[in-house]
C-alpha atoms as a PDB file:
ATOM      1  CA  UNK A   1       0.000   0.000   0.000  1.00  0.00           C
ATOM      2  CA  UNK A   2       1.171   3.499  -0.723  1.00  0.00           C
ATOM      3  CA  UNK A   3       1.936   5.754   2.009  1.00  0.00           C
ATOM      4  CA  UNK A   4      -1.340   7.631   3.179  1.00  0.00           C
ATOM      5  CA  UNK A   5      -2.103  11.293   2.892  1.00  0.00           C
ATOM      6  CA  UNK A   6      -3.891  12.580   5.858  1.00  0.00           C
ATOM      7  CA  UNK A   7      -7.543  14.498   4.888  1.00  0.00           C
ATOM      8  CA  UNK A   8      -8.582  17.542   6.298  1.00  0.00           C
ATOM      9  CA  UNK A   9     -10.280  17.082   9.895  1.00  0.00           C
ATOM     10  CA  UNK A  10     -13.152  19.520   8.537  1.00  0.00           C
ATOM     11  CA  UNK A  11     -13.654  17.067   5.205  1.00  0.00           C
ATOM     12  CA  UNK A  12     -13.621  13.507   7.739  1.00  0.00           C
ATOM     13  CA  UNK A  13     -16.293  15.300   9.958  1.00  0.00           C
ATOM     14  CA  UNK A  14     -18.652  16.301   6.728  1.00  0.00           C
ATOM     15  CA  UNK A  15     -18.083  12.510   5.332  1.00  0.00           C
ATOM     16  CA  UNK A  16     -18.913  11.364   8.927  1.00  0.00           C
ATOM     17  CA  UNK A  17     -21.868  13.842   9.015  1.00  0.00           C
ATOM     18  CA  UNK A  18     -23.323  12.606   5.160  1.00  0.00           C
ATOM     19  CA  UNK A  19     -22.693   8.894   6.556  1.00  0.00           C
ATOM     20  CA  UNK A  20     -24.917  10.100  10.226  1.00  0.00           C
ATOM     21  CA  UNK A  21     -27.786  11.821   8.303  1.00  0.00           C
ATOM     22  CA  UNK A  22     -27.885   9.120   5.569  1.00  0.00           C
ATOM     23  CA  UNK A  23     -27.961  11.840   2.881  1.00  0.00           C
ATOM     24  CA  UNK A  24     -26.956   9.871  -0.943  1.00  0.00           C
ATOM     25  CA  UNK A  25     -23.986  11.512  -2.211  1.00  0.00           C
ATOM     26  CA  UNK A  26     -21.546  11.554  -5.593  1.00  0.00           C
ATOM     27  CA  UNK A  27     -18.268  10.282  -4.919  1.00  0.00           C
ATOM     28  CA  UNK A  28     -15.491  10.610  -7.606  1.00  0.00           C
ATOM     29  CA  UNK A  29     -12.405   8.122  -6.310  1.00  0.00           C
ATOM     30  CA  UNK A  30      -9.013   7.394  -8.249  1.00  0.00           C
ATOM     31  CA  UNK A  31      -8.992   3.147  -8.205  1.00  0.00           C
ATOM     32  CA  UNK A  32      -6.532   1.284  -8.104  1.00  0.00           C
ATOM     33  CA  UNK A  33      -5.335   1.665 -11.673  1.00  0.00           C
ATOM     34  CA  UNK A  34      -5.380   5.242 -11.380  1.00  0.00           C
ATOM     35  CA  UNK A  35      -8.704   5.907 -13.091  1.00  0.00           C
ATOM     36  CA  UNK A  36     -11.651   8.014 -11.976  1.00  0.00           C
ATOM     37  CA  UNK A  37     -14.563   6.238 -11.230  1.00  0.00           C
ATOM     38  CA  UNK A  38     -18.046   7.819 -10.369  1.00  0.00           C
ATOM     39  CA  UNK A  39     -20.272   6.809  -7.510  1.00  0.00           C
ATOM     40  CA  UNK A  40     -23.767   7.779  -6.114  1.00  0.00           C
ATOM     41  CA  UNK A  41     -25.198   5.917  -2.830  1.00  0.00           C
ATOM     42  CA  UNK A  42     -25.051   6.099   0.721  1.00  0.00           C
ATOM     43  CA  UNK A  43     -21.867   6.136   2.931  1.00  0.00           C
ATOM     44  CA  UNK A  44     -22.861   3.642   6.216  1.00  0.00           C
ATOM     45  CA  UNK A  45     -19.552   4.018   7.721  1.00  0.00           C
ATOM     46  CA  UNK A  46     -16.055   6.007   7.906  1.00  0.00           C
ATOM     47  CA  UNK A  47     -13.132   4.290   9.962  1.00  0.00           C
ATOM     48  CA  UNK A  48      -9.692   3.384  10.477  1.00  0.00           C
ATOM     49  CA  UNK A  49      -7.867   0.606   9.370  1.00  0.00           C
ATOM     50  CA  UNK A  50      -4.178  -0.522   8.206  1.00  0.00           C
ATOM     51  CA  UNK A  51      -2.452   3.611   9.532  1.00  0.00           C
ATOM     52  CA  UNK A  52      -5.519   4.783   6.660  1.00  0.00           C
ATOM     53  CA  UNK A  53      -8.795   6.387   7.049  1.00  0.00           C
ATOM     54  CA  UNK A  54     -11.573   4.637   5.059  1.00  0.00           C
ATOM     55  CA  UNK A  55     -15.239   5.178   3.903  1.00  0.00           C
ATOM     56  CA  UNK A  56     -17.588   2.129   3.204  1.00  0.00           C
ATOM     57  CA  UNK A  57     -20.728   2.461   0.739  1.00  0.00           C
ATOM     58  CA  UNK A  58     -24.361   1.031   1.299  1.00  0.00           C
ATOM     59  CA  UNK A  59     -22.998  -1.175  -1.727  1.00  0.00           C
ATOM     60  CA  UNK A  60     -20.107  -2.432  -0.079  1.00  0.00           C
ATOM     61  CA  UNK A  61     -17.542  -0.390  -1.910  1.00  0.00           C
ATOM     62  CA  UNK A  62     -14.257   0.665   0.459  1.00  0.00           C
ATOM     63  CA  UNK A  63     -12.494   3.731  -0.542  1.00  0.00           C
ATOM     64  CA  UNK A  64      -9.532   5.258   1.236  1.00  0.00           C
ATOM     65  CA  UNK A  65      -9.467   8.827   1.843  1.00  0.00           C
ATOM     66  CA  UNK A  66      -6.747  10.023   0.028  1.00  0.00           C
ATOM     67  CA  UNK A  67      -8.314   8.691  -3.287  1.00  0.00           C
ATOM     68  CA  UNK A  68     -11.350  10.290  -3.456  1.00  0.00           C
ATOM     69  CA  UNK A  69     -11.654  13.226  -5.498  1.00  0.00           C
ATOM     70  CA  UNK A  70     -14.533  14.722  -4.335  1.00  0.00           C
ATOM     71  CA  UNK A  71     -17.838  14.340  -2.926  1.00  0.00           C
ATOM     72  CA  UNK A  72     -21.083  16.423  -3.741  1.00  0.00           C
ATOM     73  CA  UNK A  73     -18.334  18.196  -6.554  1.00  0.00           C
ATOM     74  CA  UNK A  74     -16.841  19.293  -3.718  1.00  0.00           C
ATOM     75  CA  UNK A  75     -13.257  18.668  -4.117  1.00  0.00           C
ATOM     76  CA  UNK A  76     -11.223  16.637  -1.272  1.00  0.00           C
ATOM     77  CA  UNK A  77      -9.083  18.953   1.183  1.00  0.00           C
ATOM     78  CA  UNK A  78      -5.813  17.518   2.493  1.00  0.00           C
ATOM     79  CA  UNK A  79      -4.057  18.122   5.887  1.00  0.00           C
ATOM     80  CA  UNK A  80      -1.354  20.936   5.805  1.00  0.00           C
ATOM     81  CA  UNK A  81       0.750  20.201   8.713  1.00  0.00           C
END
């Protein structure tokens, strides 16, 4: 796995906060070949596993942070410490 690039505390609490109201959102994600790929559904869950922060869809999907692109076409923020 490549090294992980922290996200923004604000951006984990509004994933966290879409996942707690059950609101359907649009997730663009880089996979594992590199490509963007294009989601809607439900996040059930956010969480930590393996030193990475995750999000899990309604449909099973896993996504790590760092590779989403944005969600709602609101573009991912990273951490700048």
């Amino acid at each position: 796995m490549d090294k992980y690039i922290l996200v923004d505390c604000g951006f984990h609490d509004e994933l966290e906060a879409l996942a707690t109201l059950r609101q359907s959102c649009r997730i663009v994600y880089r996979n594992a070949a590199g490509e963007s790929v294009e989601i809607e559904g439900l996040i059930v869950d956010v969480y930590a596993a393996n030193q990475a922060d995750f999000l899990r869809m309604n449909n099973g999907i896993e996504i790590r942070l760092d590779k989403l692109v944005s969600v709602n076409d609101k573009q991912i923020s990273f951490c700048t410490d």
